[in-house]
C-alpha atoms as a PDB file:
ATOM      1  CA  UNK A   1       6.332 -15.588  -9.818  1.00  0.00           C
ATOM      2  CA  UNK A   2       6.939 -17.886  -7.232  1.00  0.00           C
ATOM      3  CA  UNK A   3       5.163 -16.952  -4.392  1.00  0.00           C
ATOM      4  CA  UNK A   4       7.020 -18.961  -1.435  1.00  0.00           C
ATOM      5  CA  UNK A   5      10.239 -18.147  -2.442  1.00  0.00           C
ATOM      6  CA  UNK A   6       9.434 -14.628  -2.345  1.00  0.00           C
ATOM      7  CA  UNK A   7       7.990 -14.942   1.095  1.00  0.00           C
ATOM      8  CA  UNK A   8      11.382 -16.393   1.916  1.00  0.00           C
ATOM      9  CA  UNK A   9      13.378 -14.165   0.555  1.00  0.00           C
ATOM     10  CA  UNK A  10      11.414 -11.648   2.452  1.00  0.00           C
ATOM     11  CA  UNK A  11      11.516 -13.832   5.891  1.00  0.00           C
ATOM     12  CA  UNK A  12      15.376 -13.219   5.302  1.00  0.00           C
ATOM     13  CA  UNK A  13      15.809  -9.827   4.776  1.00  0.00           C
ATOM     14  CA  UNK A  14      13.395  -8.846   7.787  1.00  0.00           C
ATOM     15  CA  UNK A  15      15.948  -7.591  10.113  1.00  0.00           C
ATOM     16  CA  UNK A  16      17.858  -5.052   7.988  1.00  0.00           C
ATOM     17  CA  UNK A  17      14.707  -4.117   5.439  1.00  0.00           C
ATOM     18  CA  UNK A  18      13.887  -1.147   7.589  1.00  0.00           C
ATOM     19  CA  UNK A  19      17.609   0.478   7.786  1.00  0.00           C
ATOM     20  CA  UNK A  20      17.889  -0.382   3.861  1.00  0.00           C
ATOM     21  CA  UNK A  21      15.073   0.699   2.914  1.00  0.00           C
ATOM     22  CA  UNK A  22      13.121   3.294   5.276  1.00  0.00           C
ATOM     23  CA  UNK A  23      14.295   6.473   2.986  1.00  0.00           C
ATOM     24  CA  UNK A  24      13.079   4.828  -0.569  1.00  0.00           C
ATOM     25  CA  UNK A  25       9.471   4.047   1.138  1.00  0.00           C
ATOM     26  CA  UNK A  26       9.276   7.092   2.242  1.00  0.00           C
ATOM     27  CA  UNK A  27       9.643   9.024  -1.117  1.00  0.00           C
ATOM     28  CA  UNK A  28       6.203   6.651  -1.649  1.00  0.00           C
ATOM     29  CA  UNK A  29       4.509   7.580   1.380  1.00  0.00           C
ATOM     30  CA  UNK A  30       5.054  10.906   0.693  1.00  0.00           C
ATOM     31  CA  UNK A  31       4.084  10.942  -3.114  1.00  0.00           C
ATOM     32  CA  UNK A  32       0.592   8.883  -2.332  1.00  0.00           C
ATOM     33  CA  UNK A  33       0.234  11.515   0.408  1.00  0.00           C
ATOM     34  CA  UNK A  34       0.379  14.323  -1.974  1.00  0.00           C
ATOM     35  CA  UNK A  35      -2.369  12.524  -4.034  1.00  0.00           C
ATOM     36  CA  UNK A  36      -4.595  12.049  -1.269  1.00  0.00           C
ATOM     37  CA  UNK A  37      -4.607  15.541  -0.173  1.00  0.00           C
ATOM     38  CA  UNK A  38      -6.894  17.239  -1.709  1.00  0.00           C
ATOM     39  CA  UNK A  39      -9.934  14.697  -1.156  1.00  0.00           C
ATOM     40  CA  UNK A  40     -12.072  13.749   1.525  1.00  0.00           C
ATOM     41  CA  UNK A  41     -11.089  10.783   2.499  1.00  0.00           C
ATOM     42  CA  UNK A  42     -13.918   8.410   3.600  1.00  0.00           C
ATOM     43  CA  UNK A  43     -14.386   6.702   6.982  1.00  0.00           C
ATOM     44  CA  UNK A  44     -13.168   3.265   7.750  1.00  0.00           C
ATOM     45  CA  UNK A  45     -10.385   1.069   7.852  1.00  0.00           C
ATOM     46  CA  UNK A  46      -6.854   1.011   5.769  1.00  0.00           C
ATOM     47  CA  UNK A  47      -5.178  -1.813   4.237  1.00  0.00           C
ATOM     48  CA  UNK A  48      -1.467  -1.732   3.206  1.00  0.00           C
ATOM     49  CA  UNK A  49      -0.790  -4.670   1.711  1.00  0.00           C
ATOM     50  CA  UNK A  50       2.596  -6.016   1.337  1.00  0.00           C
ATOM     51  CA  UNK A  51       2.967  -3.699   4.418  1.00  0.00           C
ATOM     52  CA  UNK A  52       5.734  -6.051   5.381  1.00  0.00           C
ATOM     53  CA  UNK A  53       7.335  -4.260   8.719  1.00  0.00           C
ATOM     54  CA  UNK A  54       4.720  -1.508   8.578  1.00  0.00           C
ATOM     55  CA  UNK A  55       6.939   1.329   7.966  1.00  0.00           C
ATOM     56  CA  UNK A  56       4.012   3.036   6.828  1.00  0.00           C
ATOM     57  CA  UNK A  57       2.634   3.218  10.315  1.00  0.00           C
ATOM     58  CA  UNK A  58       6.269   4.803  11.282  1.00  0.00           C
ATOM     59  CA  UNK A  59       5.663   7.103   8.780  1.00  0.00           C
ATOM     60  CA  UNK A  60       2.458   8.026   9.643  1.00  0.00           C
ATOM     61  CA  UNK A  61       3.505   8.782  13.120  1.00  0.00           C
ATOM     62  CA  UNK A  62       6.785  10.476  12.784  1.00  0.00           C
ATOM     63  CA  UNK A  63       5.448  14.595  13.005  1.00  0.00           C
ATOM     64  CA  UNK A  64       8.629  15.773  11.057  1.00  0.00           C
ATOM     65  CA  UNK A  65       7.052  14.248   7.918  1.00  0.00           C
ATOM     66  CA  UNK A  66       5.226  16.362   5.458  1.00  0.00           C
ATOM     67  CA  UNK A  67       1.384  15.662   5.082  1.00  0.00           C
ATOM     68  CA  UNK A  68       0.242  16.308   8.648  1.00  0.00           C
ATOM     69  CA  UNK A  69      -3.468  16.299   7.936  1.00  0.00           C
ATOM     70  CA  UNK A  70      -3.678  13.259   6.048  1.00  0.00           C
ATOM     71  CA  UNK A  71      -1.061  11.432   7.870  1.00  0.00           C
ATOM     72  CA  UNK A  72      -3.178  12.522  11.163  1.00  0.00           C
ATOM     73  CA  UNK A  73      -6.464  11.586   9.356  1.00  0.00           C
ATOM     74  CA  UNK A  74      -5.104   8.260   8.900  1.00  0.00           C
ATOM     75  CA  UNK A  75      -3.595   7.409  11.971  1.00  0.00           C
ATOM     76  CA  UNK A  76      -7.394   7.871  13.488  1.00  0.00           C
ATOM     77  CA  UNK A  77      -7.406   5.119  11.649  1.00  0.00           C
ATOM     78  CA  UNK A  78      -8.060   1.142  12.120  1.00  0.00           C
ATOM     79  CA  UNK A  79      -4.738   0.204  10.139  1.00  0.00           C
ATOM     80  CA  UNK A  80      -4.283  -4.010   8.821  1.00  0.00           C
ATOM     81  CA  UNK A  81      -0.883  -5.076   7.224  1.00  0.00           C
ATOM     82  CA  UNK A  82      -1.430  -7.646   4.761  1.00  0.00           C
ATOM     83  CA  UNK A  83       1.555  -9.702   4.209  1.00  0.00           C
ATOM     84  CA  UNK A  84       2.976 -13.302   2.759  1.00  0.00           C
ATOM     85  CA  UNK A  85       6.369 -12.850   5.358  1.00  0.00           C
ATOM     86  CA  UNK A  86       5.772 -14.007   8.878  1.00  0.00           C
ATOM     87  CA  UNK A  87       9.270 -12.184   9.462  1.00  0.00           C
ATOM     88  CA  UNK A  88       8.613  -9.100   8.316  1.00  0.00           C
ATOM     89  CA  UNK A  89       5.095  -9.129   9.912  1.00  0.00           C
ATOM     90  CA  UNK A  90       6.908 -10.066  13.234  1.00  0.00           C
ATOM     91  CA  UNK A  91       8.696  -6.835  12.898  1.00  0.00           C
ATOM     92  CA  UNK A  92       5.891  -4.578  12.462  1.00  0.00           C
ATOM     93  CA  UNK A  93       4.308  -6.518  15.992  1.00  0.00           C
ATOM     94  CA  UNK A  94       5.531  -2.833  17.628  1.00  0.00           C
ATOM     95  CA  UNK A  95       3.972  -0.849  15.174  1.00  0.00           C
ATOM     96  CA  UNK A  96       0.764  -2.075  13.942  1.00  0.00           C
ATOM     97  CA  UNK A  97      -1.886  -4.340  15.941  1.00  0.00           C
ATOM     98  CA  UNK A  98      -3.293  -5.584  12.874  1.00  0.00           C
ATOM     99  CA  UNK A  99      -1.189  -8.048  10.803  1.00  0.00           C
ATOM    100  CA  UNK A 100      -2.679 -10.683   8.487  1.00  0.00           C
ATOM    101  CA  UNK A 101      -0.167 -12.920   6.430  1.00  0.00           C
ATOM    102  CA  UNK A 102      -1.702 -13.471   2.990  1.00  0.00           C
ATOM    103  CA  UNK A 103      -1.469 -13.332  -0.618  1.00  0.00           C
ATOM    104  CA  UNK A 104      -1.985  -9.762  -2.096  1.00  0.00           C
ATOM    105  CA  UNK A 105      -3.655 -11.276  -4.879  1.00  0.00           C
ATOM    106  CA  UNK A 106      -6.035 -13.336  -3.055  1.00  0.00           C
ATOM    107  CA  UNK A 107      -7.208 -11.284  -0.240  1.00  0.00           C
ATOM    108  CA  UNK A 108      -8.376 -13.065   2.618  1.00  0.00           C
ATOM    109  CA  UNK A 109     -11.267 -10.463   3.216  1.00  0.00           C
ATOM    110  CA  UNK A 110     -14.393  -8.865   1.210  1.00  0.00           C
ATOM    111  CA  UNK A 111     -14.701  -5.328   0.458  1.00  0.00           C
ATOM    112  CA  UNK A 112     -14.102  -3.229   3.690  1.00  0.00           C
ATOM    113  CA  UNK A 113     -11.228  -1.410   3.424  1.00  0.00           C
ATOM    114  CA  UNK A 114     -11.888   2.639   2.874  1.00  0.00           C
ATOM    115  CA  UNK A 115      -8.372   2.889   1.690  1.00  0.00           C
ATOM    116  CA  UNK A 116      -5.894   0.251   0.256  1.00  0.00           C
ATOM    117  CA  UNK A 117      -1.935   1.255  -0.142  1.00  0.00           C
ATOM    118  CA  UNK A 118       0.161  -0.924  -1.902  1.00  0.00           C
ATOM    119  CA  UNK A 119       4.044   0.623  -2.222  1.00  0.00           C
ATOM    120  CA  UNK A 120       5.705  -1.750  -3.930  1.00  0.00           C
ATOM    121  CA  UNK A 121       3.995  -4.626  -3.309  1.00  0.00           C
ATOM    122  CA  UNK A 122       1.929  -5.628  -6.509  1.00  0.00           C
ATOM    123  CA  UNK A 123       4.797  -7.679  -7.884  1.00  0.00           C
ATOM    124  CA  UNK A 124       4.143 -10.473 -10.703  1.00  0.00           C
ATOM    125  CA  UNK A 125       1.174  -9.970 -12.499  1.00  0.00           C
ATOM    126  CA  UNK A 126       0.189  -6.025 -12.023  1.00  0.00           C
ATOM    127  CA  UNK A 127      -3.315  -6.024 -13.716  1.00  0.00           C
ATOM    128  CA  UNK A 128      -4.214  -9.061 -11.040  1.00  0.00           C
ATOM    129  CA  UNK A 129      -3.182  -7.787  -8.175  1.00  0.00           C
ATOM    130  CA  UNK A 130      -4.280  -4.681  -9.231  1.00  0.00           C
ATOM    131  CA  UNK A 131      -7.657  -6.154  -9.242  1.00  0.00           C
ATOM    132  CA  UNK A 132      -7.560  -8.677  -6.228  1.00  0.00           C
ATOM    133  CA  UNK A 133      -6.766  -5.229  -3.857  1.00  0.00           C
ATOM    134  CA  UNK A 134      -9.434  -3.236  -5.820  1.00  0.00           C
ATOM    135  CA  UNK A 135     -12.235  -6.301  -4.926  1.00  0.00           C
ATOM    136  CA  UNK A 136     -11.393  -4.926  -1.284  1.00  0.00           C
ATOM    137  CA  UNK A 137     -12.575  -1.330  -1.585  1.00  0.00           C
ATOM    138  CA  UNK A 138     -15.743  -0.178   0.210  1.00  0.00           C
ATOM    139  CA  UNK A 139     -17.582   1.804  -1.955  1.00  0.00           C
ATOM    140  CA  UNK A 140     -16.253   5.353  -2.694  1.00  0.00           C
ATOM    141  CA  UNK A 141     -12.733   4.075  -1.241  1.00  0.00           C
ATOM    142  CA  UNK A 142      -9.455   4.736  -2.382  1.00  0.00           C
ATOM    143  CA  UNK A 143      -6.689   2.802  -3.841  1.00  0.00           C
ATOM    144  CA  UNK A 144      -3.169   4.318  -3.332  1.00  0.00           C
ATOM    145  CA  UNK A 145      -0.028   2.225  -5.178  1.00  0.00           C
ATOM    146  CA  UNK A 146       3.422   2.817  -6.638  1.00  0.00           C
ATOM    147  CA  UNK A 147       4.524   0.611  -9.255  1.00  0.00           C
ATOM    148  CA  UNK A 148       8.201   0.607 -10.263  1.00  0.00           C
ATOM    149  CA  UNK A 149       9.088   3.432 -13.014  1.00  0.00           C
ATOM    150  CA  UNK A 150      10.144   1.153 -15.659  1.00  0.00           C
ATOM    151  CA  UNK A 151       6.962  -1.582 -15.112  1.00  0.00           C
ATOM    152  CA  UNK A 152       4.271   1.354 -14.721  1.00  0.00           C
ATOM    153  CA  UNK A 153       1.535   1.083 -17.036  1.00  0.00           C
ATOM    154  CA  UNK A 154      -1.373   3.796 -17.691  1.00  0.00           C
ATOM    155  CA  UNK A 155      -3.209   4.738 -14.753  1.00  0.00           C
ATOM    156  CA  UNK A 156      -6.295   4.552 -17.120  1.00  0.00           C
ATOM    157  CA  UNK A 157      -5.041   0.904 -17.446  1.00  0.00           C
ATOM    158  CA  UNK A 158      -4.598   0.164 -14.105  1.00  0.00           C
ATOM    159  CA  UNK A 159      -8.283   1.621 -13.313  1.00  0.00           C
ATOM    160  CA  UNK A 160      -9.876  -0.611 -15.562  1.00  0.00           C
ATOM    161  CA  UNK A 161      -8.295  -3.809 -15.010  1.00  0.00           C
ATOM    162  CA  UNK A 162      -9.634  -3.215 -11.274  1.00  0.00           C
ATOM    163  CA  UNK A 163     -12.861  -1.921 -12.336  1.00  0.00           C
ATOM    164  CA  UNK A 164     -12.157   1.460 -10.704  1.00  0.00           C
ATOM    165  CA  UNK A 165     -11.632   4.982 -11.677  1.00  0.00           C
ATOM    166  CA  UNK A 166      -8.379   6.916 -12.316  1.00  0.00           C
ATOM    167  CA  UNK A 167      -7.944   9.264 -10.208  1.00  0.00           C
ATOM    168  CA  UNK A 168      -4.292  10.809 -10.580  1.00  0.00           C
ATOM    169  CA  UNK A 169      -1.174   9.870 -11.644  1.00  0.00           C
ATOM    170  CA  UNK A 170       1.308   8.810 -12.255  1.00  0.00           C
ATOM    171  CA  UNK A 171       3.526  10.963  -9.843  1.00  0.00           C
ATOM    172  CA  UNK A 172       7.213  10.979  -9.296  1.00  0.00           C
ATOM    173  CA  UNK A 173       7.335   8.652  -6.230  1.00  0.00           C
ATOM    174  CA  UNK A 174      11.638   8.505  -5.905  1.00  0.00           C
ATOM    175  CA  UNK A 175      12.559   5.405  -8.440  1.00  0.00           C
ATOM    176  CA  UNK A 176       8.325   4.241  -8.846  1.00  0.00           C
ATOM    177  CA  UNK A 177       5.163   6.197  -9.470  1.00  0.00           C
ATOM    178  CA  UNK A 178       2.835   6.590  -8.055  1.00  0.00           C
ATOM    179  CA  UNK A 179      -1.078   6.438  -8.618  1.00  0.00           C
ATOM    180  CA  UNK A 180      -4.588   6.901  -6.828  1.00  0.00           C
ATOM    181  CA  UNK A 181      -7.547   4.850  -8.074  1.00  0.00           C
ATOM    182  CA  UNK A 182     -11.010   4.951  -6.293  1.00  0.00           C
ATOM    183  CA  UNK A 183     -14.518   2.858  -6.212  1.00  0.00           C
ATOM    184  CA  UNK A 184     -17.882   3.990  -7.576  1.00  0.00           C
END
């Protein structure tokens, strides 16, 4: 997969991504919400990378969303968007302090992150990125991603490519599914 041209691509659609796509993301937000639920979820930081206008942090904050202790929860939290488009991280400058343009699959950080959401995002090689995002866990921290339905492998799969543990899923997340991995 050509990385620049998707960045491009990206860079181009910027403007209109959130009215096209705001009520697909959503059915994601809401799925990995339902996994998360029933756990603790541990202190620190949350990554979503390929955050691109951080519509997650919209949906975090919007109170007529299901979820309210988890999306509460995580709104305490110190949230990064991780990103290859400098115009769809432009967008999310109004919702998110914390925007780093980078490479999903190379990280530009070690492991930190208490909770890593990727909706969409792990696009080319899935067992890779898969892995790069799971090298950012802190220990006992969560991995939350949708893949699309017809390029979703086993969750068992997923867990071991990243060297983590399956936790649940898949899940009906609209047109992906969704799945929650986690750290020793």
């Amino acid at each position: 997969m050509d990385r620049d041209l998707l960045s491009r691509a990206y860079d181009r659609t910027a403007a209109t991504y959130d009215e096209q796509f705001r009520a697909q993301q959503r059915e994601k937000y809401r799925a990995a919400a339902q996994l998360l639920e029933p756990l603790t979820l541990p202190l620190g930081p949350v990554l979503d990378a390929g955050g691109g206008t951080a519509l997650f942090a919209e949906w975090l904050a919007d109170p007529s969303e299901p979820s309210p202790e988890v999306r509460e929860e995580l709104r305490a939290r110190q949230l990064v968007v991780l990103d290859a488009s400098l115009g769809m991280l432009r967008r999310a400058a109004s919702r998110v302090a914390f925007r780093i343009a980078g490479d999903l699959e190379e990280p530009p950080f070690g492991s930190r992150f208490a909770l890593v959401v990727a909706f969409t995002s792990v696009l080319g090689d899935t067992l890779a990125g898969v892995r790069a995002l799971g090298g950012v866990l802190a220990p006992r921290g969560l991995f939350a991603l949708t893949l699309l339905a017809q390029e979703t492998l086993s969750g068992a799969r997923l867990a071991r490519a990243a060297g983590l543990r399956h936790l649940a899923g898949p899940a009906p997340a609209g047109r992906d599914r969704a799945f929650l991995l986690g750290s020793g």
